[in-house]
Protein backbone atom coordinates (compact mmCIF):
# COMPACT_ATOMS: atom_id res chain seq x y z
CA UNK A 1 -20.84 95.30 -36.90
CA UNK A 2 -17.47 93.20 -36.23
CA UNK A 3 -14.94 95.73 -34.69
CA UNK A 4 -11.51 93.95 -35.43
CA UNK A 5 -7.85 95.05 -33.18
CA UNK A 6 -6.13 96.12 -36.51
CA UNK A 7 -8.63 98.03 -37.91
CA UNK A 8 -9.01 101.85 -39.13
CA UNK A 9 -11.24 103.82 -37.68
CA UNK A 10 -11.71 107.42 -38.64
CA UNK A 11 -14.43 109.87 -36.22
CA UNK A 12 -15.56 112.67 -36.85
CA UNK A 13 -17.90 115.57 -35.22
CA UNK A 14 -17.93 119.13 -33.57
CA UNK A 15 -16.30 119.70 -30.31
CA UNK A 16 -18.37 118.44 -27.92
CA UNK A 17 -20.61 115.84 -29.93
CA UNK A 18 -18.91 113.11 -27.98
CA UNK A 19 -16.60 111.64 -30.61
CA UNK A 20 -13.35 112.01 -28.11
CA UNK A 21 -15.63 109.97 -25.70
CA UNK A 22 -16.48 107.23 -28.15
CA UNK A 23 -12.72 107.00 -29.53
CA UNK A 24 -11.73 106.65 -25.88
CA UNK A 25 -14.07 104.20 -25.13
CA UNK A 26 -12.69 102.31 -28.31
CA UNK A 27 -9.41 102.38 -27.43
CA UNK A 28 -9.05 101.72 -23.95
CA UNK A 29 -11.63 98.70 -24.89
CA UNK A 30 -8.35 97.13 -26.46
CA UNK A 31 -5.89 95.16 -25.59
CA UNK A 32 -2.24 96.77 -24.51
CA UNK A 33 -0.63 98.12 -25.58
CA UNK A 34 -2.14 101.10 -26.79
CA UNK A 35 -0.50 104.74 -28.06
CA UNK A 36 -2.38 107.79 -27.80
CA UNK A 37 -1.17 110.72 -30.09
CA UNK A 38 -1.85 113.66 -28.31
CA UNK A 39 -0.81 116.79 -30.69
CA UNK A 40 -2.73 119.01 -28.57
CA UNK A 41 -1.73 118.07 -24.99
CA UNK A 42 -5.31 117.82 -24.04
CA UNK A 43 -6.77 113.97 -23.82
CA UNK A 44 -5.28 111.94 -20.89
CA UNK A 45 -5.77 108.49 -20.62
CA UNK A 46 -5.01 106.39 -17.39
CA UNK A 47 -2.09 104.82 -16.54
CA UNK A 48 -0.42 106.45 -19.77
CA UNK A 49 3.58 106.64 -20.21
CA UNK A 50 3.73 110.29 -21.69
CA UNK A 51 6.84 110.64 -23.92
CA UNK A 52 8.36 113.13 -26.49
CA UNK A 53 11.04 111.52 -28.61
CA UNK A 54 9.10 109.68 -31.29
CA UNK A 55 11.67 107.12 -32.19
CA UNK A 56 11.47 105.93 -28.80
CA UNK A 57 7.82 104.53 -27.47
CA UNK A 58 7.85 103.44 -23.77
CA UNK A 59 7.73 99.89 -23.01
CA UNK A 60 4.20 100.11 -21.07
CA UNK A 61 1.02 99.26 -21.82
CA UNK A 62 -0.51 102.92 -22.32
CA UNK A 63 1.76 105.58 -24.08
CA UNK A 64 1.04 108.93 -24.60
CA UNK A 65 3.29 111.05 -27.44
CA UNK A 66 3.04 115.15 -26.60
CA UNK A 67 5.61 116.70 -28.97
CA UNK A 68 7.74 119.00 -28.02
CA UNK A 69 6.79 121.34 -31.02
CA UNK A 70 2.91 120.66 -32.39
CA UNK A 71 3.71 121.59 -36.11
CA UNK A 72 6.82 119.25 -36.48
CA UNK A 73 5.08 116.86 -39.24
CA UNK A 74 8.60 115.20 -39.66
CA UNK A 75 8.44 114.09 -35.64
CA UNK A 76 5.40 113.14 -36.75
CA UNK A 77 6.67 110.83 -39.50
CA UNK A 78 9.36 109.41 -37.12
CA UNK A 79 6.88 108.61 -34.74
CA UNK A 80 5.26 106.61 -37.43
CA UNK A 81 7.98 105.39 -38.98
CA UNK A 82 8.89 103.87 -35.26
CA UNK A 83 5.21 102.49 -34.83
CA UNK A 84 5.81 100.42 -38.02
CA UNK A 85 8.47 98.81 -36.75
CA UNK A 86 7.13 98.37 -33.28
CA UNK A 87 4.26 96.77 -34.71
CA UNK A 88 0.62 94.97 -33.05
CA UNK A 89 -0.59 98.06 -31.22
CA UNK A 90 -3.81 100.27 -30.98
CA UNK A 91 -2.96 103.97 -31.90
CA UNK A 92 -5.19 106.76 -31.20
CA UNK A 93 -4.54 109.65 -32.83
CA UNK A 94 -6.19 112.75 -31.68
CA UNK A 95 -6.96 116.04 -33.88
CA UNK A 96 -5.92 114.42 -36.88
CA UNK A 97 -5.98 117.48 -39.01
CA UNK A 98 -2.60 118.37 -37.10
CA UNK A 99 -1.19 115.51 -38.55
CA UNK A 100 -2.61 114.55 -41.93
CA UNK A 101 -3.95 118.13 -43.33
CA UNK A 102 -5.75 118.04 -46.22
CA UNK A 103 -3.14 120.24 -47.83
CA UNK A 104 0.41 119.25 -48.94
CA UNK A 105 1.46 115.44 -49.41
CA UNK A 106 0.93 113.50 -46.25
CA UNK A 107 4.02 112.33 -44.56
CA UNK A 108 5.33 108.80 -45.77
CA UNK A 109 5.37 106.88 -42.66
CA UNK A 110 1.66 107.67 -41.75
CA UNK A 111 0.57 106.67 -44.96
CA UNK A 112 2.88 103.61 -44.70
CA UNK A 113 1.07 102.74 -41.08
CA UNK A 114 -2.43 103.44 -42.91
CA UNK A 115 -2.43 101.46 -45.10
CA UNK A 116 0.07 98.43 -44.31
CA UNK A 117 -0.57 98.77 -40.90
CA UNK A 118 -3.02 96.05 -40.96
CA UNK A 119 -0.32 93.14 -41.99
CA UNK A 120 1.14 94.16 -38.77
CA UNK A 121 -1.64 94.05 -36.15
CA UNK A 122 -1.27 98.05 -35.93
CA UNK A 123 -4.99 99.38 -35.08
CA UNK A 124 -5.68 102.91 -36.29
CA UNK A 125 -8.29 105.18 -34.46
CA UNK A 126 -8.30 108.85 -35.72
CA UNK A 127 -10.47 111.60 -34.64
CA UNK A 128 -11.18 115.08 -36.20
CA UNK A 129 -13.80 117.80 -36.35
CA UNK A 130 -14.45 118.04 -40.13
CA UNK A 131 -13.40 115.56 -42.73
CA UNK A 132 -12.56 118.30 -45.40
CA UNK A 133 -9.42 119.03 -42.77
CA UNK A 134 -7.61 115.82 -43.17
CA UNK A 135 -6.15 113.80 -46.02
CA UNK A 136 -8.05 111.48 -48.16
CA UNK A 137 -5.51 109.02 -47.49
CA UNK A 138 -7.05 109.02 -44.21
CA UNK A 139 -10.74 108.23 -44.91
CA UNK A 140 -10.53 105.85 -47.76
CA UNK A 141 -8.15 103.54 -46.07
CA UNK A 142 -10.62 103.36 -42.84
CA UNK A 143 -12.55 100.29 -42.26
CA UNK A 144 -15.43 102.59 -40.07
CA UNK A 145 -16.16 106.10 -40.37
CA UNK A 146 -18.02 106.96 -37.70
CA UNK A 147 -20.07 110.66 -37.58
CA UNK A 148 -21.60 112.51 -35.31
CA UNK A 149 -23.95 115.52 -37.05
CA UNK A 150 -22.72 117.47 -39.37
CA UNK A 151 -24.42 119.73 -41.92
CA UNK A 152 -21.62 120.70 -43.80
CA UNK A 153 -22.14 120.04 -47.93
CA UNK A 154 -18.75 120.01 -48.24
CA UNK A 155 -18.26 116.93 -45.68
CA UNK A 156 -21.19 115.37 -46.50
CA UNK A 157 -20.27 115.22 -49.86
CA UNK A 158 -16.98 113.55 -48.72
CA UNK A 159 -18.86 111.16 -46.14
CA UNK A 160 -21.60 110.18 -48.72
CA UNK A 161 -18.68 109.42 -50.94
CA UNK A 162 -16.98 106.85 -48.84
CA UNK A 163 -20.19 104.93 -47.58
CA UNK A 164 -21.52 105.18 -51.78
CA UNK A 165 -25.01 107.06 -50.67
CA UNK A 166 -26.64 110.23 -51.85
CA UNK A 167 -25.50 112.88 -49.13
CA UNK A 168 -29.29 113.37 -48.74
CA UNK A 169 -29.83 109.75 -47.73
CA UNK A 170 -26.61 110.25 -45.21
CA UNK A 171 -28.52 113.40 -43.83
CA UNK A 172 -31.33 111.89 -43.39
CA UNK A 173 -30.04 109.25 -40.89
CA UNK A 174 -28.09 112.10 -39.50
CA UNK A 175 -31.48 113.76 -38.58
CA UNK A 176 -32.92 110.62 -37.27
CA UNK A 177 -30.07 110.31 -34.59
CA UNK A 178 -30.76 111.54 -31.22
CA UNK A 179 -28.93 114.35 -29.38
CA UNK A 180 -24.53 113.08 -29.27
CA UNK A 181 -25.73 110.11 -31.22
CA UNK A 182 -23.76 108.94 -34.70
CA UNK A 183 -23.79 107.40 -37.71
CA UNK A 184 -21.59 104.33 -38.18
CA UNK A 185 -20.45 102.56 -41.65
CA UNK A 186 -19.09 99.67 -41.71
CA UNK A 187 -16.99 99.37 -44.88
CA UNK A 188 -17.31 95.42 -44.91
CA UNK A 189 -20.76 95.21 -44.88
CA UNK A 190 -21.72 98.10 -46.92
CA UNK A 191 -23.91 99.46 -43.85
CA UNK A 192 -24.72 102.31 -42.16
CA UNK A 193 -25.74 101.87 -38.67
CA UNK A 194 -27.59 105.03 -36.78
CA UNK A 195 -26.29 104.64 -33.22
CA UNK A 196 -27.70 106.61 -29.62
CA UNK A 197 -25.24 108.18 -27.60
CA UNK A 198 -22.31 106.45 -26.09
CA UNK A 199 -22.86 106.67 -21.76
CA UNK A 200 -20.05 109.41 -21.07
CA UNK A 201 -17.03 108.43 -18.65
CA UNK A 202 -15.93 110.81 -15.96
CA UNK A 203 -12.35 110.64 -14.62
């Protein structure tokens, strides 16, 4: 599959299936600079600038956004806003469902930088444990959904949805992939690729 800078990719799996590992590897795989959204406090990347006012991202290649309070969806929304006008970046944003719940109307600026991002060479990698925790907005607008296993009906149903399958033909390639592997669509091409695990980074 053809992985373009100013795509949307959304991941999804269990703690510890390796989908933090793969969205790193994504994103530091791209050109600066990049923007990690760290609600949590709890993925560092190297050589990151790690800020807390979200109207003002760090001129430097890697930059890291901790807020100051994790619940504040309107910092959230600034931060956005400012990304938009920033423009041609990679952002990374971490547990998702912090951000874009699936409950209540999803802040304006996200949805502005998911889906107009694009036009303005912003890359969008989001990561979250179960798809029924974040906004649709979120997973229709992605170019890639990437899973690792889940048996969930509920998510599968959603999954199944996006790539057009039967959620039995989407478990079924989830049973055929080995132990941290995932399942990849690619919206473009209509395909679902069953992928082995990703070699794990240390530091």
């Amino acid at each position: 599959m053809k992985l373009r800078t100013s795509d949307r990719l959304l991941i999804t799996g269990r703690t510890g299936s390796g989908k933090s590992t793969l969205a790193r590897g994504i994103f530091e795989a791209t050109p600066p600079p990049r923007l990690l959204i760290d609600p949590t406090d709890d993925e560092s990347t190297a050589y990151a600038v790690t800020f807390a006012d979200p109207t003002r991202i760090p001129d430097a290649p890697v930059a890291r956004y901790v807020p100051t309070d994790p619940a504040d969806l309107a910092a959230y929304d600034r931060l956005y806003a400012t990304i938009f006008d920033a423009g041609a970046r990679t952002v990374w944003l971490d547990e998702a469902p912090t951000v874009v719940p699936s409950v209540g109307t999803p802040q304006p600026s996200v949805i502005k930088v998911i889906r107009q991002g694009r036009k303005r060479g912003i890359g969008h990698i989001a990561t979250a444990q179960r798809p029924v925790w974040i906004a649709r907005e979120l997973i229709s607008e992605s170019e890639h959904v990437i899973c690792f296993a889940t048996h969930f009906p509920a998510d599968l149903a959603i999954l199944s949805g996006v790539m057009a399958v039967d959620p039995s033909e989407l478990r079924a390639a989830m049973d055929r992939t080995p132990e941290h592997g995932f399942c990849w669509y690619a919206v473009r091409e209509g395909t679902i690729y069953v992928c082995p695990p990703i070699r794990r980074s240390h530091g």
